[in-house]
Protein backbone atom coordinates (compact mmCIF):
# COMPACT_ATOMS: atom_id res chain seq x y z
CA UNK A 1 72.97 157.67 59.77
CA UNK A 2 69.55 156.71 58.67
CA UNK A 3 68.59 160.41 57.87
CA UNK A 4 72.26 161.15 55.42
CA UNK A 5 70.79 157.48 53.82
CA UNK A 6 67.38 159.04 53.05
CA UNK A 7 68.97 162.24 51.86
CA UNK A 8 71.21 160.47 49.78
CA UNK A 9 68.43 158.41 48.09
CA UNK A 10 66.51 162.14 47.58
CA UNK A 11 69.22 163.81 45.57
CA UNK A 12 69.72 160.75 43.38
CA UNK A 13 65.98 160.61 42.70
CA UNK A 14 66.10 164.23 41.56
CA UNK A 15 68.91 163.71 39.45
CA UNK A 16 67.10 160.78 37.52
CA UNK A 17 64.10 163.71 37.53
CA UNK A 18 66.30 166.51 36.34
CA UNK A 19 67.74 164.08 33.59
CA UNK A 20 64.70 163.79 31.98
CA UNK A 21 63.40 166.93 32.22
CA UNK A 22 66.65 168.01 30.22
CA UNK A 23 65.77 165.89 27.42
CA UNK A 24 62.65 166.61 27.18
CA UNK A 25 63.50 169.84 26.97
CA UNK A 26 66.60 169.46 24.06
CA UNK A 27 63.89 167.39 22.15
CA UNK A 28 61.26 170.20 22.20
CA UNK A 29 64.05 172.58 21.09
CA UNK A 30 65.92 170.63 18.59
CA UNK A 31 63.14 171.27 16.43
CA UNK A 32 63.63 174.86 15.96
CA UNK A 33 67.31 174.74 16.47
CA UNK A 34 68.09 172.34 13.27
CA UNK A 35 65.65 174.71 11.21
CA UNK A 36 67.11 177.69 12.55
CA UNK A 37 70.67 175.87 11.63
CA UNK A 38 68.97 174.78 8.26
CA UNK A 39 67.95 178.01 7.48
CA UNK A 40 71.23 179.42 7.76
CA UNK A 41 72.76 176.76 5.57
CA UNK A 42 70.09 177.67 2.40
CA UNK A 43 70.44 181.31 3.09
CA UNK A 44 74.34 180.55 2.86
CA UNK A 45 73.58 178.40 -0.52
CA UNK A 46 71.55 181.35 -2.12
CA UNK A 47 73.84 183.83 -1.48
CA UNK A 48 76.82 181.24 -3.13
CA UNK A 49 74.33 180.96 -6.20
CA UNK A 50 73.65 184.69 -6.28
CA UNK A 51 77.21 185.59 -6.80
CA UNK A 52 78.16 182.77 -9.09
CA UNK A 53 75.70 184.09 -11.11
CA UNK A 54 76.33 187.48 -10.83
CA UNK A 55 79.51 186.35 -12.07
CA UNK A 56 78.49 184.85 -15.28
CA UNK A 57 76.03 187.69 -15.96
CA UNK A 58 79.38 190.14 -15.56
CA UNK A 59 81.24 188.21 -18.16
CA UNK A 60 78.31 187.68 -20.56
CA UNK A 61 77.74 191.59 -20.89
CA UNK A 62 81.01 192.21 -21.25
CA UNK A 63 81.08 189.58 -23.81
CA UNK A 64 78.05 191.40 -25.39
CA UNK A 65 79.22 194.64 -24.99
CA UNK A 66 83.03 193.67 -27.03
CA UNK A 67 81.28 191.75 -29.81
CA UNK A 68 80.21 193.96 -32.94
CA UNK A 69 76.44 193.26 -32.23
CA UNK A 70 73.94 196.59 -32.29
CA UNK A 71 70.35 195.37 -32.01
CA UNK A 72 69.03 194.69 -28.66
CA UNK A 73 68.42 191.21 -29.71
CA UNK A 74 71.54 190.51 -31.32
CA UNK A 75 73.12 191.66 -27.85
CA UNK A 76 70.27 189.41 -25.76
CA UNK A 77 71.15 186.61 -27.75
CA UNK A 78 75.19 187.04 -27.11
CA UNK A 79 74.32 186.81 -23.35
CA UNK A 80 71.61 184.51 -23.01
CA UNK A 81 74.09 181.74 -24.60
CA UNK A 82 77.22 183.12 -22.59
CA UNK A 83 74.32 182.10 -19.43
CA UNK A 84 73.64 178.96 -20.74
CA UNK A 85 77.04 177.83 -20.89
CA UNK A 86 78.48 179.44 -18.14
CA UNK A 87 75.59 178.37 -15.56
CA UNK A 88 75.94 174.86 -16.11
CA UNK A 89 76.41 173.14 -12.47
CA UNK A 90 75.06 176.55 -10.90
CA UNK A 91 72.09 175.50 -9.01
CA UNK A 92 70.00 177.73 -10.35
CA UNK A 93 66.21 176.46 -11.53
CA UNK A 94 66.64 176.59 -15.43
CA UNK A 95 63.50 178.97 -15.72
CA UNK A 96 65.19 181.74 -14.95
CA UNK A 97 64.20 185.36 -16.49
CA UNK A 98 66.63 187.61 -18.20
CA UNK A 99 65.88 191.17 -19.28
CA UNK A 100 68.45 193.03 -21.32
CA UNK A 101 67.59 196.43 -22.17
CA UNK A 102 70.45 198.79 -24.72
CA UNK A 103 70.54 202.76 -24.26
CA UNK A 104 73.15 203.42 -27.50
CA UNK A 105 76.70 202.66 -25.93
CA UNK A 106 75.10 201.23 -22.44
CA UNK A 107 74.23 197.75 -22.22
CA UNK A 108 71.84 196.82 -18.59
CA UNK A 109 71.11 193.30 -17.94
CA UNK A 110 69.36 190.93 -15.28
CA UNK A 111 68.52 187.75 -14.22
CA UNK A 112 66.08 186.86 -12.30
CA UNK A 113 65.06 183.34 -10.97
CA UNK A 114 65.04 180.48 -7.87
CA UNK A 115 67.39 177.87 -6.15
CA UNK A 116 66.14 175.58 -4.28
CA UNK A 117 66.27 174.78 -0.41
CA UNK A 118 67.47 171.95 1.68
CA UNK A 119 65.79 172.36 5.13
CA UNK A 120 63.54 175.52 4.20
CA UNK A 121 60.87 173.03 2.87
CA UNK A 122 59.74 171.68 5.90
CA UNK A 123 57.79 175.61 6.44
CA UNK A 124 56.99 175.86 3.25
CA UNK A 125 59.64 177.15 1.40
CA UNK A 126 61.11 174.82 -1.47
CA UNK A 127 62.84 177.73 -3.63
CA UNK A 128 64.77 181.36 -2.31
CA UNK A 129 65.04 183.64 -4.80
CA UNK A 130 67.79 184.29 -6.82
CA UNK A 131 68.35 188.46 -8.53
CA UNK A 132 71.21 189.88 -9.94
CA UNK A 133 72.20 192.80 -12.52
CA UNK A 134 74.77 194.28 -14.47
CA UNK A 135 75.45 197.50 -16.83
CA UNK A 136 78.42 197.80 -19.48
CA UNK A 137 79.58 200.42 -21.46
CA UNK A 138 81.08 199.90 -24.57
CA UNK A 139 84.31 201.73 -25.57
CA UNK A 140 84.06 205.19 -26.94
CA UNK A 141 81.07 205.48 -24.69
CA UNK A 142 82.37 208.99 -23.33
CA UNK A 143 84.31 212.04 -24.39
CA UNK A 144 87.84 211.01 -23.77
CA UNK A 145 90.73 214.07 -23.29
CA UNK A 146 93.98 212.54 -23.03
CA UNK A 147 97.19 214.31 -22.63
CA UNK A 148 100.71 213.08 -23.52
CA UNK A 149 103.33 214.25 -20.92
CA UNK A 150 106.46 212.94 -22.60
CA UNK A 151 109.99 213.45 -21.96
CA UNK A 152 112.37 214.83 -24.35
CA UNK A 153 115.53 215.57 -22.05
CA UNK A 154 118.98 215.12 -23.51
CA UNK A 155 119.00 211.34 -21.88
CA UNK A 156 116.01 210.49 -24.67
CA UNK A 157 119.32 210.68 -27.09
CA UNK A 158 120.48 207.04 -25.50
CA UNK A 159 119.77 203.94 -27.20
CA UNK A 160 116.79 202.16 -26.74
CA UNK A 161 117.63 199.01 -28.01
CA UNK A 162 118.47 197.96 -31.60
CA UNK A 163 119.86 200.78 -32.84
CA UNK A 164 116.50 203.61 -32.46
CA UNK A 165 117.04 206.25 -29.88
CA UNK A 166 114.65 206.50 -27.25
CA UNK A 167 113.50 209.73 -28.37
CA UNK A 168 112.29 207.83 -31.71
CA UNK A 169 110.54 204.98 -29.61
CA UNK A 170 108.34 207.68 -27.84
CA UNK A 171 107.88 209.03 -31.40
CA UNK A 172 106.63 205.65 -32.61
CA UNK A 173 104.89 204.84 -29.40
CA UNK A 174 103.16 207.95 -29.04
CA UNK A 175 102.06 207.48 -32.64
CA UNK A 176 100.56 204.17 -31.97
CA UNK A 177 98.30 205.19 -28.98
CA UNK A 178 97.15 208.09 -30.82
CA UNK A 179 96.10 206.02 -33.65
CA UNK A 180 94.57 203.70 -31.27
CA UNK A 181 91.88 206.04 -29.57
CA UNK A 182 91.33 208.55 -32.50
CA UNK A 183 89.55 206.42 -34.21
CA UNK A 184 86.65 207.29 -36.48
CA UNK A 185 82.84 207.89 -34.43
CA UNK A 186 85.00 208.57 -31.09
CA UNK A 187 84.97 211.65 -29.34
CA UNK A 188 88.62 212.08 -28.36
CA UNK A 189 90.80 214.91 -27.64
CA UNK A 190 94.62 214.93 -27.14
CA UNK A 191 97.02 217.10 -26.01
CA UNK A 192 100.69 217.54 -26.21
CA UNK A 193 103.02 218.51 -23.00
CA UNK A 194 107.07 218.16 -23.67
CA UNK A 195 108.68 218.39 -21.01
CA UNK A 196 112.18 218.73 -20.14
CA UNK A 197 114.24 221.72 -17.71
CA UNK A 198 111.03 223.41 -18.36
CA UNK A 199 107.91 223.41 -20.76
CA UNK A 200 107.34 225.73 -23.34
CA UNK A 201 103.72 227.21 -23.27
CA UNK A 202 104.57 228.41 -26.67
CA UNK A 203 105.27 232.63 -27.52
CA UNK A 204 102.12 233.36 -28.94
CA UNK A 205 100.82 233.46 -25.47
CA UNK A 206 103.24 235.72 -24.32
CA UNK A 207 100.10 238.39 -23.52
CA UNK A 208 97.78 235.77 -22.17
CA UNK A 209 96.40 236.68 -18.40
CA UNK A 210 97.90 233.60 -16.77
CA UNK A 211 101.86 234.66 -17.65
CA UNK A 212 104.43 237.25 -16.22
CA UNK A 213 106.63 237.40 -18.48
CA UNK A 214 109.41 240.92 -18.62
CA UNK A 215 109.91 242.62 -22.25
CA UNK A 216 112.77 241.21 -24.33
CA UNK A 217 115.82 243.98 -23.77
CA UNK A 218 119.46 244.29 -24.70
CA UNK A 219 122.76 245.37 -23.23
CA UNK A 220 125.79 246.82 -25.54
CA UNK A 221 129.17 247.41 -23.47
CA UNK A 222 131.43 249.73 -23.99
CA UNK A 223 134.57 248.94 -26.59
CA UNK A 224 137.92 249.62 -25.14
CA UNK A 225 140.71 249.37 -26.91
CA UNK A 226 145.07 249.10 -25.27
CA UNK A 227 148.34 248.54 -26.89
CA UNK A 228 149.97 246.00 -24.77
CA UNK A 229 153.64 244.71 -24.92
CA UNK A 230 152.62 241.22 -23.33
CA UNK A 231 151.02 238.48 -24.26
CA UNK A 232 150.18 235.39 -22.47
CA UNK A 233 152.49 232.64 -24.42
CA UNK A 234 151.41 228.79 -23.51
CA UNK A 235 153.12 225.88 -25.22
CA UNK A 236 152.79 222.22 -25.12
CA UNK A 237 149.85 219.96 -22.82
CA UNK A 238 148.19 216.88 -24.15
CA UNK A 239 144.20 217.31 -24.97
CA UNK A 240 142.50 214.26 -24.28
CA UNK A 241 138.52 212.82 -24.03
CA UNK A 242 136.97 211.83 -21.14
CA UNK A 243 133.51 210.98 -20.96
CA UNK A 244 130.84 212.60 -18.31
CA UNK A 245 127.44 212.00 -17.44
CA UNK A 246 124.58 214.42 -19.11
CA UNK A 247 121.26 213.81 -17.97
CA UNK A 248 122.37 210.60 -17.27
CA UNK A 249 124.00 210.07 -20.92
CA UNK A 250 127.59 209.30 -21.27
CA UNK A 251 128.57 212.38 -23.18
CA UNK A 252 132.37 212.76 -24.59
CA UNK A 253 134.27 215.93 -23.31
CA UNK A 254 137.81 217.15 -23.96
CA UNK A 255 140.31 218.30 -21.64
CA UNK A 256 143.98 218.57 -21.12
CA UNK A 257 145.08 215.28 -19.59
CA UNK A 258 148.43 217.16 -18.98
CA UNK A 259 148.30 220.94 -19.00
CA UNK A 260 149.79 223.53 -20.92
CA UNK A 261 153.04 225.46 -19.54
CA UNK A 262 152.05 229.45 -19.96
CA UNK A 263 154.23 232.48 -19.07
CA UNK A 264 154.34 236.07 -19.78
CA UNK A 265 156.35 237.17 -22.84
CA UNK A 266 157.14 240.74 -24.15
CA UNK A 267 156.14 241.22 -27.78
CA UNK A 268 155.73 244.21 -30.16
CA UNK A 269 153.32 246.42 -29.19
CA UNK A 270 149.70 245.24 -30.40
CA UNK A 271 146.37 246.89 -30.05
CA UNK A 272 143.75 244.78 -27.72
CA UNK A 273 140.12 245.85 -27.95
CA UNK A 274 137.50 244.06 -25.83
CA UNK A 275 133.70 244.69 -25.32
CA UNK A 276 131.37 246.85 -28.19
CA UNK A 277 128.92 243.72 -28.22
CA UNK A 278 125.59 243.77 -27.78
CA UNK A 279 123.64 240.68 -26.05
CA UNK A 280 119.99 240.24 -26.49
CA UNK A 281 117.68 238.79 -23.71
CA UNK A 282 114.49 237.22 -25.42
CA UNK A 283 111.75 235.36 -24.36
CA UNK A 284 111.19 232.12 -25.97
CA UNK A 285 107.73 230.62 -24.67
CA UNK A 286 109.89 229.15 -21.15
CA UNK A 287 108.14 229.36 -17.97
CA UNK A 288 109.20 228.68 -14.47
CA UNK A 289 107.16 227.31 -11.48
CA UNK A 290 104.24 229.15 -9.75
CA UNK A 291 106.61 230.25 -6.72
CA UNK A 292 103.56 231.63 -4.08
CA UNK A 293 102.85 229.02 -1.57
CA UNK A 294 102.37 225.35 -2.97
CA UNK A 295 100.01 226.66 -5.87
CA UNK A 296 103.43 224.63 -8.45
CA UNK A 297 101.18 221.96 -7.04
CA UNK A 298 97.87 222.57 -8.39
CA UNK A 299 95.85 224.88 -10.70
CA UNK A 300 94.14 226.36 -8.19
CA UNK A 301 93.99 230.50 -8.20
CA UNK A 302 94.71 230.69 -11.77
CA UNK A 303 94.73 234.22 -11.39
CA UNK A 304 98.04 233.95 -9.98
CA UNK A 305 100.34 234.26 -13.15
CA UNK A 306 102.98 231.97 -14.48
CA UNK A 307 106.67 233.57 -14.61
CA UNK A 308 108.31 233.57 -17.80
CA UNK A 309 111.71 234.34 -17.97
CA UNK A 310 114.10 235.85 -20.90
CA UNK A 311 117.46 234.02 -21.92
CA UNK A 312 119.68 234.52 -24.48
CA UNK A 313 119.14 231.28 -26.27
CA UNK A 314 116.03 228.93 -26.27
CA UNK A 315 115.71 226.81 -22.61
CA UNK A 316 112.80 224.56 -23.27
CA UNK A 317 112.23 223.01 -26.43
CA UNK A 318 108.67 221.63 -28.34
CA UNK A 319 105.51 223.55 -27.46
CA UNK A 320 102.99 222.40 -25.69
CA UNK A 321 100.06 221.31 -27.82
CA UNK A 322 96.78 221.60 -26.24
CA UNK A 323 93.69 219.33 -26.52
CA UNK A 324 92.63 218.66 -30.17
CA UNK A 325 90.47 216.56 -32.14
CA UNK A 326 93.06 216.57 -35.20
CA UNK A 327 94.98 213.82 -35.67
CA UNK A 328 97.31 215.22 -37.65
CA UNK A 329 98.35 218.01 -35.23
CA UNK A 330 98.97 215.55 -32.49
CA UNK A 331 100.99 213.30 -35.12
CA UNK A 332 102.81 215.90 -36.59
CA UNK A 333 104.09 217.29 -33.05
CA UNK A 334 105.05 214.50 -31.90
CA UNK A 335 106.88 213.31 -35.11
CA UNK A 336 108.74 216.92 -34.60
CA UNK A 337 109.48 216.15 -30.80
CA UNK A 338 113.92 217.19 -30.32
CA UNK A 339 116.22 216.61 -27.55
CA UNK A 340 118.27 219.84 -27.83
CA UNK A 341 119.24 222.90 -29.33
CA UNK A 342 122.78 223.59 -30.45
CA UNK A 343 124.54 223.26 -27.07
CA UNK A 344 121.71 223.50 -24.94
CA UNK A 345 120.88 219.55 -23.59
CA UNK A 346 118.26 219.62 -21.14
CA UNK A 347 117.84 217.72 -17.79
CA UNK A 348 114.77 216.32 -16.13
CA UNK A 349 112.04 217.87 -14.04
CA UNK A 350 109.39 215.24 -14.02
CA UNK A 351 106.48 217.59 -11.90
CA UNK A 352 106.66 220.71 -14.33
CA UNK A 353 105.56 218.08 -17.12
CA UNK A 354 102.82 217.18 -14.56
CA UNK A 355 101.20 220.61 -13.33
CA UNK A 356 100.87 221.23 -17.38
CA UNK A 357 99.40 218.38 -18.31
CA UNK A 358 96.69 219.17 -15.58
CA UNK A 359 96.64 223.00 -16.73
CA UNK A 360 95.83 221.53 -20.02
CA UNK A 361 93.01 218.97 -18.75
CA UNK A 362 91.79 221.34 -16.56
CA UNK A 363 88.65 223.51 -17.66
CA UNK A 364 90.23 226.91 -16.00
CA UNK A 365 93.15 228.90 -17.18
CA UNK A 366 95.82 229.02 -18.02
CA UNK A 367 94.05 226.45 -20.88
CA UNK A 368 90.65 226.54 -22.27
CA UNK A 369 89.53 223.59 -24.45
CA UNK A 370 89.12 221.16 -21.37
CA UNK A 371 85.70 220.34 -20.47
CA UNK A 372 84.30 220.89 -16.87
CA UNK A 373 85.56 217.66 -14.44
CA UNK A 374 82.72 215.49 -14.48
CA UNK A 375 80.71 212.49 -15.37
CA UNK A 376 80.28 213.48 -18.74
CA UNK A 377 84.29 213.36 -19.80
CA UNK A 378 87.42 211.12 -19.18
CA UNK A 379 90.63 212.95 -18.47
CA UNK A 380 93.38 211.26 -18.61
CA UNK A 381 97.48 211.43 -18.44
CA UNK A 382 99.82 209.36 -19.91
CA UNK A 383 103.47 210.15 -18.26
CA UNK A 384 106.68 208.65 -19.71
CA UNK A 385 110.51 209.54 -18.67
CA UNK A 386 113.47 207.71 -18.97
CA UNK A 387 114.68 208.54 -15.67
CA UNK A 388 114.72 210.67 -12.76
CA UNK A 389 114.39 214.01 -11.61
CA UNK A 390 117.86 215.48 -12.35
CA UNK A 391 116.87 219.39 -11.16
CA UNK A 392 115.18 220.63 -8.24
CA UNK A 393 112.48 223.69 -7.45
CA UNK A 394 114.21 227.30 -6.18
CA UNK A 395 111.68 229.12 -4.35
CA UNK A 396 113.35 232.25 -4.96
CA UNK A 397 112.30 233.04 -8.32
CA UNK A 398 110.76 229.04 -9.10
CA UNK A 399 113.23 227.99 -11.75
CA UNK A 400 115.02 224.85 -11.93
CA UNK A 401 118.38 224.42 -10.52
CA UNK A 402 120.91 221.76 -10.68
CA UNK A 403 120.56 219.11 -7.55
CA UNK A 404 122.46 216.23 -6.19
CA UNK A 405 119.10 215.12 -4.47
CA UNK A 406 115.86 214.48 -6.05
CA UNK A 407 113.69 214.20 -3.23
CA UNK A 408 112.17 217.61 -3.52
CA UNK A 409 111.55 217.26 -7.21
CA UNK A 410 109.70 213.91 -5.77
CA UNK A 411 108.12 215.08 -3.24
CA UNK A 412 106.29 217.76 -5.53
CA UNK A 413 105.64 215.51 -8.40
CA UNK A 414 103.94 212.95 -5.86
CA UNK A 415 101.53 216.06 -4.74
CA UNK A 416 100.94 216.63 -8.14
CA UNK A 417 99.30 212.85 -8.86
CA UNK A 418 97.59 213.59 -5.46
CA UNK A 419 95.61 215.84 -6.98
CA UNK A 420 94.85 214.88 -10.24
CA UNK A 421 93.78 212.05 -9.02
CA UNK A 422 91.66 214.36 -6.49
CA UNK A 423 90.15 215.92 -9.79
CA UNK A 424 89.42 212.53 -11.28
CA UNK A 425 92.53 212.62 -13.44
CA UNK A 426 93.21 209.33 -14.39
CA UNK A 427 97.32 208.70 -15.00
CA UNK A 428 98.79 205.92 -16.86
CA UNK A 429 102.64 205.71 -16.33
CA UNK A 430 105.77 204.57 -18.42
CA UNK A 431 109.00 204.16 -18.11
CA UNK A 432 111.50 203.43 -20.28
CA UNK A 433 114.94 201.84 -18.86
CA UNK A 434 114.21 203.23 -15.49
CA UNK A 435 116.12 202.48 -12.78
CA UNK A 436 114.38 200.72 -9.64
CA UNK A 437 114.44 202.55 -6.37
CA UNK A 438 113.30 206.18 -5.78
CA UNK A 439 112.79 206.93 -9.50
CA UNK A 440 110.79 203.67 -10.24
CA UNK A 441 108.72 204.03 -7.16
CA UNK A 442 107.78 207.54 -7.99
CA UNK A 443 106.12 205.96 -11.20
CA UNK A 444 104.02 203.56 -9.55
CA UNK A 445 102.70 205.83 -6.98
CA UNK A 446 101.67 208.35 -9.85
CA UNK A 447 99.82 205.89 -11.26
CA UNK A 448 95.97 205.21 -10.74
CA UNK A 449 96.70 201.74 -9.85
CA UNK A 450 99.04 199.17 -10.36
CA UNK A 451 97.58 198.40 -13.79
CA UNK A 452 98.65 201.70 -15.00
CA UNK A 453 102.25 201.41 -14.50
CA UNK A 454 103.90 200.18 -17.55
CA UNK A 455 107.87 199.70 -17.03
CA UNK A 456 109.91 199.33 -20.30
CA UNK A 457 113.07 198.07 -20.48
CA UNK A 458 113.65 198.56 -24.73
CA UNK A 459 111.93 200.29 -27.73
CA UNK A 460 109.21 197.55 -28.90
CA UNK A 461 108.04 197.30 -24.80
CA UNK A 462 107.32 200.97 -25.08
CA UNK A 463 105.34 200.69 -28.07
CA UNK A 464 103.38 197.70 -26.75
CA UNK A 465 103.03 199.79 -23.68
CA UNK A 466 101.18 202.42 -25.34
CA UNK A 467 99.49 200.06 -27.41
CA UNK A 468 98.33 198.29 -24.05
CA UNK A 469 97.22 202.07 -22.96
CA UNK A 470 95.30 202.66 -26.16
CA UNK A 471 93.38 199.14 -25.24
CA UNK A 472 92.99 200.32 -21.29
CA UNK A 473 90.73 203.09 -22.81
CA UNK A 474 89.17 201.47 -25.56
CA UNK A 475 87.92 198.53 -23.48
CA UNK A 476 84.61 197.81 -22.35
CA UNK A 477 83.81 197.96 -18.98
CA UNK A 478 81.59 196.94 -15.94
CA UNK A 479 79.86 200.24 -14.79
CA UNK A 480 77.67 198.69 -12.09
């Protein structure tokens, strides 16, 4: 009993012991622990003043770059008092340096200077240092080629709100965003794609190395000529109009509501004659889809020729226009832009409006004037329809054929944005009264981001959507 009492009193003396040898030890280490902790907490604090002012230095060369300022120290002075305002309650030591330097459209700046610690001073260190920079280019810094891919189906006939078809909004749209970025000192091309069933790469090009296109022929039948006793006699029927959806326009169409009653009736003999016409099959600048592999995707192997195809009237309507640095070419196009020929009203198929817009950007056949992809130029597509893909591909021959379902018109016109975006294409889209789901969607995935998607719902939204466009490209911009 004795011995468990001395054990007892052995283990509590040790405890006591250990006690103390455990703050001993916390106090040695709480030392470096709370400037360890300390630390942390000013490290945490510079990089808080770091980005606020990398923040104000952002907006005070942007500020610099929009103003109308062209000496360096015009442009120093625009963002030294942008700093000065914008850094008040930044802890940043008000000796700070800034450098500016201006390379003609490219505007570097930096800022260089201390805030100071909390807990850093007890080794020494009172102030961390503080460095941040910034580069802007001011608009109309690059060569800019821009190509309108515009819709002028029969559906562009519709109203687009206070009496102006849609097809004269685009008109007046397209004019404004033209006039916004050709603008005097700026290096700006534009091109011209129409697109509707088809495109029209225009009939002076019918011997360029890019096409396929069969010589124009004719056919004459034979006349034949009876004398018949019969004729087909049909009396009474009420004609009446109905209206039916063309391109997704309500178009007026007559028909008998109740039909005629016709029978057989011997009459004096008469002469009949039928045939002796001729028919001519001419080729009118319309081309169908690349139809080997997926190249209606692309503009790769441009080797591999376009088909164009004969008809006996005209099945795609305005030329294509490629890039320019005329105005008045571009202006005059557009203001020329139609919906239809006689009879002919065409439908919609959204990605052969695409692939030539990016055989127009692109610096390979079947189109020359592009420059090589690069730093050095901006390409850029502006799409606009009015509603969905009404046609689909047919990869027998690669023309466009009536369809119920749009999906493979989608499908291809999505590849298509996949790669000009791949080629540094970048695509602004608009659309004008159309519908949300599938054909919607499709417009916001071809666009480069969700700031490039403009949807219009009348006439003066689609001009101040290309007037929003025109100020996209115009703007100044953060660079790094």
């Amino acid at each position: 009993m004795e011995a468990m009492h001395r054990l007892s009193e052995i283990v509590r003396d040790f405890i006591h012991s250990a006690r103390g040898n455990v703050a001993m030890m916390f106090a040695l280490c709480a030392v470096p622990i709370t400037l360890t902790v300390g630390v942390a907490v000013d490290i945490a604090h510079q990089n808080a003043v770091n980005d606020e002012v990398q923040n104000s230095l952002d907006a005070a060369i942007l500020a610099a770059a929009s103003s109308t300022a062209n000496t360096e120290d015009d442009i120093e002075q625009i963002i030294r008092t942008y700093l000065t305002s914008n850094l008040t309650g930044v802890d940043l030591d008000d000796d700070y340096t800034l450098t500016v330097r201006v390379d003609e459209r490219r505007i570097d700046a930096a800022v260089s200077g201390r805030t100071p610690t909390f807990f850093a001073g007890v080794v020494g260190r009172s102030h961390l240092p503080v460095g941040v920079d910034a580069a802007a280019m001011r608009g109309g810094g690059e060569v800019v080629e821009l190509v309108l891919v515009v819709d002028n189906t029969w559906s562009m006939s519709a109203d687009a709100g206070g009496g102006v078809s849609r097809i004269t909004a685009l008109r007046q749209a397209a004019r404004a965003l033209v006039n916004g970025i050709m603008v005097d000192g700026a290096e700006v091309r534009v091109a011209l794609v129409p697109y509707a069933d088809y495109v029209n790469v225009g009939p002076a090009n019918r011997s360029a190395s890019w096409l396929n296109v069969p010589a124009d022929y004719s056919t004459t039948s034979a006349r034949v000529c009876n004398i018949l006793t019969t004729r087909n006699v049909c009396t009474g029927g009420v004609r009446d109009t109905r209206t039916v959806l063309v391109d997704g326009v309500p178009t007026p169409q007559t028909y008998w509501r109740v039909p005629q009653t016709c029978s057989v009736q011997t009459v004096a003999p008469y002469e009949s004659c039928s045939g002796g016409s001729t028919t001519q099959y001419r080729w009118f600048g319309c081309v169908a889809s690349r139809n080997v592999g997926m190249l209606r995707r692309s503009d790769l192997q441009p080797t591999t020729r376009y088909p164009g195809f004969l008809g006996t009237s005209q099945a795609c309507l305005n030329p294509i226009v490629p890039l320019t640095d005329d105005r008045s070419t571009i202006l005059s196009a557009i203001d020329g832009l139609i919906i239809n020929i006689g009879g002919y009203r065409p439908e919609t198929y959204i990605p052969s409006g695409l692939i030539w817009g990016v055989n127009v950007l692109s610096p390979s056949a079947p189109y020359s004037e592009g420059a090589a992809y690069g730093d050095d130029v901006r390409k850029i597509i502006v799409l606009m329809t009015d509603g969905s893909n009404t046609l689909k591909y047919r990869a027998s021959d690669g023309r466009h054929v009536s369809a119920s379902d749009s999906s493979n018109a989608d499908t291809d016109a999505r590849a298509i944005c996949d790669y000009a975006r791949d080629q540094q294409i970048q695509i602004y889209t608009v659309g004008l009264a159309v519908p949300s789901g599938a054909p919607r969607d499709l417009m916001r995935y071809c666009a480069s981001s969700a700031a490039n998607a403009f949807d219009a719902a009348n006439a003066s939204e689609l001009v101040e959507a290309f007037q929003g466009i025109a100020r996209s490209i115009n703007a100044v911009r953060l660079v790094e």
